[in-house]
Protein backbone atom coordinates (compact mmCIF):
# COMPACT_ATOMS: atom_id res chain seq x y z
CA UNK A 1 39.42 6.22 12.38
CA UNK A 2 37.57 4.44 14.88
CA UNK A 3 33.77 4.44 14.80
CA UNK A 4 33.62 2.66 18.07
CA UNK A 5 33.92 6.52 19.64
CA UNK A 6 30.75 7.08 18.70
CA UNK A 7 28.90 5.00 20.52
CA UNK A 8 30.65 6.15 23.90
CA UNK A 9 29.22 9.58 22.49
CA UNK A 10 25.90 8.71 21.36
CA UNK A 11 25.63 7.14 25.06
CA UNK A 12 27.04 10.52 26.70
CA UNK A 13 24.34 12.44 24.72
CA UNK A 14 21.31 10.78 26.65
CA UNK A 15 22.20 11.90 29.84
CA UNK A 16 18.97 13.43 31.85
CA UNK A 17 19.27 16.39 34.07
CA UNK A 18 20.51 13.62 37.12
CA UNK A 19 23.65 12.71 34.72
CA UNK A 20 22.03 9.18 34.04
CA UNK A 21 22.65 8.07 30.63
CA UNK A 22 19.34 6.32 28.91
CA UNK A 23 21.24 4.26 26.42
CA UNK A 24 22.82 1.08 27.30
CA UNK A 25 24.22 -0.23 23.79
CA UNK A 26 24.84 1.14 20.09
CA UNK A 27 25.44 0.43 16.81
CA UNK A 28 26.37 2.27 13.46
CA UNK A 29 25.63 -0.14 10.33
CA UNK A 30 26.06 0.90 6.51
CA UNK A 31 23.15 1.67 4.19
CA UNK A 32 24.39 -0.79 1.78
CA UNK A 33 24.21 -3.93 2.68
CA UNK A 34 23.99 -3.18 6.71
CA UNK A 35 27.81 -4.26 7.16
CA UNK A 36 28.69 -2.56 10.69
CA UNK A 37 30.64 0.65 11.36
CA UNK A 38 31.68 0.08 15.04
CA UNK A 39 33.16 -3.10 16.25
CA UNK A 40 31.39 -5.77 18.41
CA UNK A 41 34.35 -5.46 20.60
CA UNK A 42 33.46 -2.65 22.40
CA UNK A 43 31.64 -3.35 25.84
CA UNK A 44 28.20 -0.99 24.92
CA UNK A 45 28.16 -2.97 21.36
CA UNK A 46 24.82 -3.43 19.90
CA UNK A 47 25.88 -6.92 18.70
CA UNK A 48 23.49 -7.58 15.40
CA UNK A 49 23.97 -10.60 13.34
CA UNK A 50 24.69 -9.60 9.87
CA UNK A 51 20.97 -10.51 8.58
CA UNK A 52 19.75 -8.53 11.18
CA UNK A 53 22.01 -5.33 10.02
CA UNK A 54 21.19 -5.93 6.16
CA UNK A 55 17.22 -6.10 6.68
CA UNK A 56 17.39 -2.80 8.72
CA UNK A 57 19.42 -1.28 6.61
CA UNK A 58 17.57 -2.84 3.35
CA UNK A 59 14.69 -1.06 4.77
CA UNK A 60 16.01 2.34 5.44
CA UNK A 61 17.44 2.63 1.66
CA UNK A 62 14.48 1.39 -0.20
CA UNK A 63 12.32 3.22 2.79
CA UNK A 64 9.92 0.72 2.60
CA UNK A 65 9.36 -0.26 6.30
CA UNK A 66 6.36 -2.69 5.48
CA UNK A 67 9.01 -5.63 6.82
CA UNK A 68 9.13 -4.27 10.15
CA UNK A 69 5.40 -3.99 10.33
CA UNK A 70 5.17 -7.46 8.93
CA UNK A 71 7.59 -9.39 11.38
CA UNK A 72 8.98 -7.21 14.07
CA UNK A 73 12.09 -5.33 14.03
CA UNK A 74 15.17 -8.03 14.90
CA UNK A 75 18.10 -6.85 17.10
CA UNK A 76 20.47 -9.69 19.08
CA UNK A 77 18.04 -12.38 18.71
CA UNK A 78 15.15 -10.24 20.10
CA UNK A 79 11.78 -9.34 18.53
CA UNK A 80 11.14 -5.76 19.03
CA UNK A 81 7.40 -4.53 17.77
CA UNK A 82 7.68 -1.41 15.09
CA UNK A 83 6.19 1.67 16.34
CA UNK A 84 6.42 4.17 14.07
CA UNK A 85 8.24 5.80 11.33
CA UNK A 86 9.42 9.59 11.06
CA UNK A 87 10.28 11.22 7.97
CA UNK A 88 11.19 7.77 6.23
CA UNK A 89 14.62 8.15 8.21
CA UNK A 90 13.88 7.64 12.22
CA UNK A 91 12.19 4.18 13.26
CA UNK A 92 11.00 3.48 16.88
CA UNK A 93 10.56 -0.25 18.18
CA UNK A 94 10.10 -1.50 21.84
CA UNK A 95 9.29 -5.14 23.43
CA UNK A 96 8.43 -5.48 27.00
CA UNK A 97 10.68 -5.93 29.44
CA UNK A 98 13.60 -6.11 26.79
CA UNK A 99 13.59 -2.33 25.83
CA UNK A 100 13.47 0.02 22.90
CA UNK A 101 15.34 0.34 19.53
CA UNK A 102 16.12 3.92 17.85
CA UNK A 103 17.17 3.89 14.25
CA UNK A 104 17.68 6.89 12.16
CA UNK A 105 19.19 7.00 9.14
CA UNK A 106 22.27 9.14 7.41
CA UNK A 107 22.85 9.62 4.02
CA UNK A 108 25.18 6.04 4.30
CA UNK A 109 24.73 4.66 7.56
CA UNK A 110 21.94 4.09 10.18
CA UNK A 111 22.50 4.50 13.63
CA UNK A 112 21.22 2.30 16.29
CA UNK A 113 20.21 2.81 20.15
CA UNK A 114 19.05 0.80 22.48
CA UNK A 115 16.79 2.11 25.52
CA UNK A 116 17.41 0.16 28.48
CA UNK A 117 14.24 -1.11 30.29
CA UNK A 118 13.32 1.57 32.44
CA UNK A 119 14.56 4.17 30.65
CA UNK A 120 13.86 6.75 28.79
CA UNK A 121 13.73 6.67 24.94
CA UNK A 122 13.28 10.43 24.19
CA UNK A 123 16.86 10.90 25.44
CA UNK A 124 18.01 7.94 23.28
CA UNK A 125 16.10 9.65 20.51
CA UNK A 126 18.65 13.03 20.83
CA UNK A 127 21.55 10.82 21.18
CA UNK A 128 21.08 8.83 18.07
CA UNK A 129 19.95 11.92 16.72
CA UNK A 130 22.83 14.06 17.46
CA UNK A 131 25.05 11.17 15.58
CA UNK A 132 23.27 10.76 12.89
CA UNK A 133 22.49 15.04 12.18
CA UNK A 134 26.57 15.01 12.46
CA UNK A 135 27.35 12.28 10.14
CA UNK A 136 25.16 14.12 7.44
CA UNK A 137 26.81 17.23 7.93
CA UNK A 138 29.68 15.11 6.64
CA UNK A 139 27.99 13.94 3.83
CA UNK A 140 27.86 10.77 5.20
């Protein structure tokens, strides 16, 4: 099975009334250890270094997300302030100019979008949304 699908469908699930998609990359990471789900290979890759995917994912299963508050939210080498936190499972970050993250968590994975500058992060929100709702009807 390929999990690289997913992101072409988290992306196709922020489309606005227009047809323009909001998200411009995605990730899916495990819960343990952050180890990713989809490859780096495909070409709307969320590319995180590997201690980049365990502290987000070390942070959605011990739902303590005191680190992100602490020192930023890291994805690709960028510095994205923590905004809030939903239902210890969804976590919003932006940085100026560079974007906006949405992370919300499954039962074993998290699921990662990134808002393009510009754009808008409530449709980002459904789309990582959408994956992550159907990965726990899985029981994943």
């Amino acid at each position: 099975m390929s999990w690289d699908s997913y992101i072409d469908n988290l992306i196709a699930q922020t489309k606005d009334a227009d047809g323009a998609t909001h998200c411009d990359k995605a990730c899916i990471i495990g819960l343990d250890g952050g180890a990713p789900w989809t490859s780096a290979l495909h070409p709307n890759a969320l590319k995180l270094e590997a201690s980049e995917g365990y502290s987000i994912a070390n942070c959605f299963k011990n739902k303590d997300f005191s680190p992100f508050m602490a020192s930023m939210v890291q994805a690709e080498g960028t510095s994205y302030t923590f905004l809030r936190v939903d239902d210890e499972k969804i976590v919003l970050a932006k940085k100026k100019d560079s974007g906006a993250l949405t992370m919300q968590a499954s039962k074993t994975a998290v699921v990662i979008g990134h808002t393009a500058e510009g754009c808008q992060q409530g449709n980002v929100n459904k789309g990582v949304a959408v994956i992550a709702e159907y990965l726990e009807s899985l029981n994943m």
